[in-house]
Protein backbone atom coordinates (compact mmCIF):
# COMPACT_ATOMS: atom_id res chain seq x y z
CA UNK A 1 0.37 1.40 -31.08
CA UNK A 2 1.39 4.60 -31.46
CA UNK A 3 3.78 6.65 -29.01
CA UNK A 4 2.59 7.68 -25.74
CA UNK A 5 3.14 11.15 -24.92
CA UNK A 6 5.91 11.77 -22.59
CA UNK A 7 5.12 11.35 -18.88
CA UNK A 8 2.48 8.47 -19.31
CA UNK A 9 2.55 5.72 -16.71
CA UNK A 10 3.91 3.30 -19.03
CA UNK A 11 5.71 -0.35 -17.45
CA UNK A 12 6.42 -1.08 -13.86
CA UNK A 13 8.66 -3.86 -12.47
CA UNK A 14 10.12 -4.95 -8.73
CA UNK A 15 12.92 -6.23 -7.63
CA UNK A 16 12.34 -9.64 -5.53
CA UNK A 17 14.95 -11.90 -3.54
CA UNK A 18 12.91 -14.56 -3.82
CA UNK A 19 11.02 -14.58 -7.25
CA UNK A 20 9.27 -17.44 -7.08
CA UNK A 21 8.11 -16.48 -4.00
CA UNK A 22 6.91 -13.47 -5.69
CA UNK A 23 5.50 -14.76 -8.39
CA UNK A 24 3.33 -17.13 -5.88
CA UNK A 25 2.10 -14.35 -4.28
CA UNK A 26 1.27 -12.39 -7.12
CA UNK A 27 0.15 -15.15 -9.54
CA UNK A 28 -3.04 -16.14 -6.69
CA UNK A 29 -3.58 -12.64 -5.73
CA UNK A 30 -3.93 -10.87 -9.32
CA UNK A 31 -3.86 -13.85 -11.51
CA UNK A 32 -0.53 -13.49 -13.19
CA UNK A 33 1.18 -16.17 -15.40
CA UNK A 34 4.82 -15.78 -16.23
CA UNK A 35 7.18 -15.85 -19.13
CA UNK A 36 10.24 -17.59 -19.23
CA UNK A 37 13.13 -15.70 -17.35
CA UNK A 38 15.54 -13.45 -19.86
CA UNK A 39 18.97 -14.93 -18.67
CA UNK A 40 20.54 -12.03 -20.62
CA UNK A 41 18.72 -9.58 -18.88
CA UNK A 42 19.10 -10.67 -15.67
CA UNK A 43 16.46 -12.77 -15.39
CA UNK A 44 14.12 -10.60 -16.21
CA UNK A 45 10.32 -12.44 -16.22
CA UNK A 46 7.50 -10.67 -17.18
CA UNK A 47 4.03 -11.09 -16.21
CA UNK A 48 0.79 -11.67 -17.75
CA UNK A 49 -3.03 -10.79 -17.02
CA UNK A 50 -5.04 -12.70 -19.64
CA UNK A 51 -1.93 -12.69 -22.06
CA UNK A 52 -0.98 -9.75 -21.98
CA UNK A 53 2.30 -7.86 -20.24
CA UNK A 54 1.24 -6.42 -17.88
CA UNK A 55 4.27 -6.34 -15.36
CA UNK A 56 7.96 -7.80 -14.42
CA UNK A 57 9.66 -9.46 -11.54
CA UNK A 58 12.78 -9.54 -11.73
CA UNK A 59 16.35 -11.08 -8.74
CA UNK A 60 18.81 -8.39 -7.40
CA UNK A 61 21.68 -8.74 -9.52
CA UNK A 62 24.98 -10.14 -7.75
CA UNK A 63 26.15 -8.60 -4.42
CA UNK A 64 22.88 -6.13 -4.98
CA UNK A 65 20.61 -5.61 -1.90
CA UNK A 66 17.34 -6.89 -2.52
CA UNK A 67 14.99 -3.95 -1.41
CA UNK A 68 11.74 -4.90 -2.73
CA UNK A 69 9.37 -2.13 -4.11
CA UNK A 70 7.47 -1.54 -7.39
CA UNK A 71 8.41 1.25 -9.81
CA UNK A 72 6.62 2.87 -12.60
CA UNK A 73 7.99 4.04 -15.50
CA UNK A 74 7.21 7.19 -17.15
CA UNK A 75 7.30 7.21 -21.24
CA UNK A 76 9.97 9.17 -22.83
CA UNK A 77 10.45 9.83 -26.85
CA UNK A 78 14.45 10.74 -25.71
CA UNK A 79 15.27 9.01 -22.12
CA UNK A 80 18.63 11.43 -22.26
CA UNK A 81 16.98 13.97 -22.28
CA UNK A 82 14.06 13.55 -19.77
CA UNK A 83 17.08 12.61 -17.53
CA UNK A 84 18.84 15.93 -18.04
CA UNK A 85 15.03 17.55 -17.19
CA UNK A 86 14.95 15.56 -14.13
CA UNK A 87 18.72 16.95 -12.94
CA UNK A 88 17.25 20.40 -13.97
CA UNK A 89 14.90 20.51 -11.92
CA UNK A 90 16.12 18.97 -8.22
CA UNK A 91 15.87 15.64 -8.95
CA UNK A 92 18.61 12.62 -8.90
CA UNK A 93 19.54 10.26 -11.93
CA UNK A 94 20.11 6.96 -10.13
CA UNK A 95 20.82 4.74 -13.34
CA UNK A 96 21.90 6.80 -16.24
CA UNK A 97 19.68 5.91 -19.17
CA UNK A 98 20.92 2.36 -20.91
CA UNK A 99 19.95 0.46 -23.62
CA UNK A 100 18.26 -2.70 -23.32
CA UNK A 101 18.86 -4.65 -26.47
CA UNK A 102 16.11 -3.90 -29.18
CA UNK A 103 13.30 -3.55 -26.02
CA UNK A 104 14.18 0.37 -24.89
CA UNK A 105 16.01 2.92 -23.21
CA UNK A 106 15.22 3.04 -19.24
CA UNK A 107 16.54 5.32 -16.62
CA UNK A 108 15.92 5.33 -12.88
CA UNK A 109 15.29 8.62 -11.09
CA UNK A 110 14.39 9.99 -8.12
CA UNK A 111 12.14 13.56 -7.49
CA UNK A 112 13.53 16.32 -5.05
CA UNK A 113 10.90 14.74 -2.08
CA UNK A 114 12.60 11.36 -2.59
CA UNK A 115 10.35 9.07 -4.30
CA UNK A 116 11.65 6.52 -6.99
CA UNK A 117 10.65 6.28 -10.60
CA UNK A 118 11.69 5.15 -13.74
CA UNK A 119 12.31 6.30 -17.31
CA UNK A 120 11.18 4.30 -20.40
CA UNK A 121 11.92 5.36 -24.32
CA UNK A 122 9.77 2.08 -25.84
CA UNK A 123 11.39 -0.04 -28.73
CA UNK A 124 10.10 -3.01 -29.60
CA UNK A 125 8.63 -3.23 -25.90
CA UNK A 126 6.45 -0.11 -25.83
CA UNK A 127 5.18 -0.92 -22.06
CA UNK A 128 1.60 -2.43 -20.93
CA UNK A 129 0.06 -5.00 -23.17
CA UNK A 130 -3.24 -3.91 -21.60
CA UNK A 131 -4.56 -1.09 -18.63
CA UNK A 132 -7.86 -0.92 -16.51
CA UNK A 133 -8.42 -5.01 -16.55
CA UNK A 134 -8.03 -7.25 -14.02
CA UNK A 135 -4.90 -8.22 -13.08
CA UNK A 136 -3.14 -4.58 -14.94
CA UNK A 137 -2.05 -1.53 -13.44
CA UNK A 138 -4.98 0.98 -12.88
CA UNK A 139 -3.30 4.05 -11.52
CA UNK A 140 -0.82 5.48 -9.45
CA UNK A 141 0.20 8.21 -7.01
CA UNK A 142 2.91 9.94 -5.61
CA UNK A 143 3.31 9.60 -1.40
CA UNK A 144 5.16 12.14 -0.41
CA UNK A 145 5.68 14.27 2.90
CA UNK A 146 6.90 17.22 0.96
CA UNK A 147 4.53 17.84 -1.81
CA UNK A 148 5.68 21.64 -3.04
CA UNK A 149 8.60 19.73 -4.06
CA UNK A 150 6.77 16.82 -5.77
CA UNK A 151 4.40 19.33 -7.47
CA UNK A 152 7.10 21.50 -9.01
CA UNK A 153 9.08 18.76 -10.13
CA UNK A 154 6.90 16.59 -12.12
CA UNK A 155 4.73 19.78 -13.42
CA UNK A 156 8.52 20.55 -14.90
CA UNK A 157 9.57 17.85 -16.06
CA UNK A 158 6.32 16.37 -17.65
CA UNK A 159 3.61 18.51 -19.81
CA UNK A 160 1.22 17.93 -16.65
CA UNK A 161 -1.59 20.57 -15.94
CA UNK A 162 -2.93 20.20 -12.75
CA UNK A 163 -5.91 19.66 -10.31
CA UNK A 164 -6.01 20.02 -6.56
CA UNK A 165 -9.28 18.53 -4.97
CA UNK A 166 -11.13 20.64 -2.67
CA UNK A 167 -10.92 19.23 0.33
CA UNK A 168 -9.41 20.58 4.01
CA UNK A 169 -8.68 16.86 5.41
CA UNK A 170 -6.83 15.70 2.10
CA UNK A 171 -4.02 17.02 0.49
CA UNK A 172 -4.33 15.79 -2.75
CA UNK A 173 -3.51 16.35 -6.79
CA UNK A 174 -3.91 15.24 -9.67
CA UNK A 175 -1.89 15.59 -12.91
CA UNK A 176 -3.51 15.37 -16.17
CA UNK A 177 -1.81 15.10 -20.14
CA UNK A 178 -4.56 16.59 -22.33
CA UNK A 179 -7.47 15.47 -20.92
CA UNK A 180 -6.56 12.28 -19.24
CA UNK A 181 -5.87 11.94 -15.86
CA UNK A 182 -2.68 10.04 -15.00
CA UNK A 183 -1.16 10.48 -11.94
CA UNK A 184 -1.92 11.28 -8.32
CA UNK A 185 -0.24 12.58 -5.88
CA UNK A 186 -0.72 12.46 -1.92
CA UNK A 187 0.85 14.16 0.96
CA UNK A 188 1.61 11.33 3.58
CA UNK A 189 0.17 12.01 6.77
CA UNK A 190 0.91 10.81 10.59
CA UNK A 191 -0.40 7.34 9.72
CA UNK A 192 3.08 6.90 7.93
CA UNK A 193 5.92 6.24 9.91
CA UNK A 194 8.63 8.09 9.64
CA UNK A 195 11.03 5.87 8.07
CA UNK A 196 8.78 5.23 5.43
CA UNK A 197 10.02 7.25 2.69
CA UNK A 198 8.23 8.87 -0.02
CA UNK A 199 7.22 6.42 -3.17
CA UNK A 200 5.26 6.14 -5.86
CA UNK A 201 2.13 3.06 -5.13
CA UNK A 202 0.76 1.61 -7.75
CA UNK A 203 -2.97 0.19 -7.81
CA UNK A 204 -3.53 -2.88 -9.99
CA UNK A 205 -7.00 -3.77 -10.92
CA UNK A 206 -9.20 -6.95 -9.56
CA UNK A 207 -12.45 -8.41 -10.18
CA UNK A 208 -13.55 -7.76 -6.46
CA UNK A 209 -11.22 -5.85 -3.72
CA UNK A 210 -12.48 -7.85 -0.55
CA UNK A 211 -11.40 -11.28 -2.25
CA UNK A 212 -7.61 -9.89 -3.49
CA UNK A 213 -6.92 -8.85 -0.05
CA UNK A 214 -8.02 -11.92 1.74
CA UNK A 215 -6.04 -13.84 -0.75
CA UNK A 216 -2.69 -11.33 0.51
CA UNK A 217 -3.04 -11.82 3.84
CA UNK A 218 -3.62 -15.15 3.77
CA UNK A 219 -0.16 -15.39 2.10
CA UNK A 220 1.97 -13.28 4.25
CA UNK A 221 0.28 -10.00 2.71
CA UNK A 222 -0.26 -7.36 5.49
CA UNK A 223 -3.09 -5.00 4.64
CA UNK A 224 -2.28 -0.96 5.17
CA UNK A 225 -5.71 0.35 4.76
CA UNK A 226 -8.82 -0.14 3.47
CA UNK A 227 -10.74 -1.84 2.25
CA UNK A 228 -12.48 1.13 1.26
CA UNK A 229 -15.22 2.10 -1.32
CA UNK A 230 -14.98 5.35 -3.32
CA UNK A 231 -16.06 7.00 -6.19
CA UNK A 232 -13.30 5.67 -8.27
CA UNK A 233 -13.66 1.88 -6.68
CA UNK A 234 -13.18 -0.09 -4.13
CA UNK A 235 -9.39 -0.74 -2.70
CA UNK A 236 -7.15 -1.74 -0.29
CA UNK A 237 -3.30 -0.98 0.07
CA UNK A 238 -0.82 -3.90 0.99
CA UNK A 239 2.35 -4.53 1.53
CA UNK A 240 3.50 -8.17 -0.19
CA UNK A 241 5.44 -10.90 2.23
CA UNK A 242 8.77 -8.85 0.88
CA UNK A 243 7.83 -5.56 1.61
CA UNK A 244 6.75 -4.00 -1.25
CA UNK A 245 3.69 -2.01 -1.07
CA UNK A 246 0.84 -1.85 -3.73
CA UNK A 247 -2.66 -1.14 -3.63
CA UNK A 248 -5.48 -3.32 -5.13
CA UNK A 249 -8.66 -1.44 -7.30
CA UNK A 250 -12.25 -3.15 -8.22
CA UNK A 251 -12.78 -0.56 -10.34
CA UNK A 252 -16.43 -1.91 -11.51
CA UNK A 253 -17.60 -0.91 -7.46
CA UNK A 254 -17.92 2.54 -6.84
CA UNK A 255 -19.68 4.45 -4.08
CA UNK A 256 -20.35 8.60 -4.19
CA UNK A 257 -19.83 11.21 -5.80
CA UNK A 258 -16.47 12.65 -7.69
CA UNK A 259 -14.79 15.42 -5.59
CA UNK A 260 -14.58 18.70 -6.56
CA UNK A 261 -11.42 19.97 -8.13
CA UNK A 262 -9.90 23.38 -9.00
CA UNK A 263 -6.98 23.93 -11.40
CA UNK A 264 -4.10 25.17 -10.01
């Protein structure tokens, strides 16, 4: 596989207090299986759709407060040096990059409008195993209140053009390396309260959007929205028994036509 270029959506993990738990939840709602937890690395598990890695859980480490939310990393040739772009340009180096074994470099970040990403310079683990299936990560996008901020920074820090869709009830944008599309962003509206911070949501793919979310809430899952059909499929967005909020995509469903974009 060769190397991604820099600023593709590459891994994403959570932190859980309960993992099992977690893995419960997410095992009957996307179908995940489990690998064996990495004692070394903290008990690091990853997670599998049809074999292959597609995600990790992994415990707060002692006398660490167990917030639980997803991040997505962002691939990086040098992680030192996308974390000296990301000072550069307003945002915050939360976890200076380190060196896990033989796996990769990672680094955890945070943009000038205050949502949380991370950094990942692949080794031997170059990131997802697989993309667009069920039971992978689909896509993601950026929730923020304050998106001049968001815009500048990740248009600076990544080799993103950009796309703003033409629309007066919907600030929204898209951010594109060469000509794929990988990375939305939205500007949160009243219907977020306002301790909800800004944060990046990832959408993970399933065989049919009505059946995932049932499956949540009938686990402690409380649905946010949807579900809702649009051109790009049908989803839902959820928040998991611990708090961490996702979306869920049927992909195969769609209903209208694409919006119209202009560069910008």
């Amino acid at each position: 596989m060769a190397v991604q270029p820099e600023g593709t959506p590459c891994w994403a993990d959570a932190m859980f207090g309960d993992v099992e738990g977690a893995k419960s939840f997410y095992g009957d709602v996307l179908g995940w299986t489990f690998g064996e937890a990495s004692s070394e690395y903290g008990n690091y598990t990853q997670a599998y759709a049809d074999g292959k890695a597609v995600a990790a859980v992994v415990p707060p480490m002692p006398g660490q407060e167990a917030q639980s939310q997803w991040c997505l990393y962002f691939a990086s040739p040098d992680a030192a040096a996308t974390a000296a772009k990301v000072r550069e340009h307003g945002g915050e180096v939360l976890m200076e990059p380190m060196q896990v074994g033989e796996f990769g470099t990672m680094c955890i970040a945070r943009e000038p409008s205050g949502a949380v990403f991370g950094v990942w310079q692949g080794g031997t683990h170059e990131g997802f195993e697989a993309t667009a299936v069920p039971g992978a990560y689909g896509w993601a996008e950026v929730f923020t209140r304050e998106p001049e901020k968001a815009d500048a920074f990740f248009s600076a820090v990544f080799a993103y053009t950009a796309q703003q869709i033409v629309d007066d009830n919907v600030d929204f944008r898209m951010f594109n390396l060469g000509d794929s599309t990988v990375l939305g962003r939205m500007k949160m509206g009243d219907e977020f309260p306002p301790e909800v911070p800004s944060y990046v949501n990832l959408y993970f793919v399933v065989p049919d959007c009505d059946d995932a979310v049932a499956k949540a809430t009938k686990l402690g899952g409380v649905l946010r929205f949807g579900p809702m059909s649009s051109p790009y499929g049908r989803f839902a967005a959820i928040s998991d028994p611990q708090g961490a909020n996702f979306s869920v995509i049927d992909i195969t469903t769609t209903e209208g036509e694409l919006p119209k974009t202009k560069d910008v």
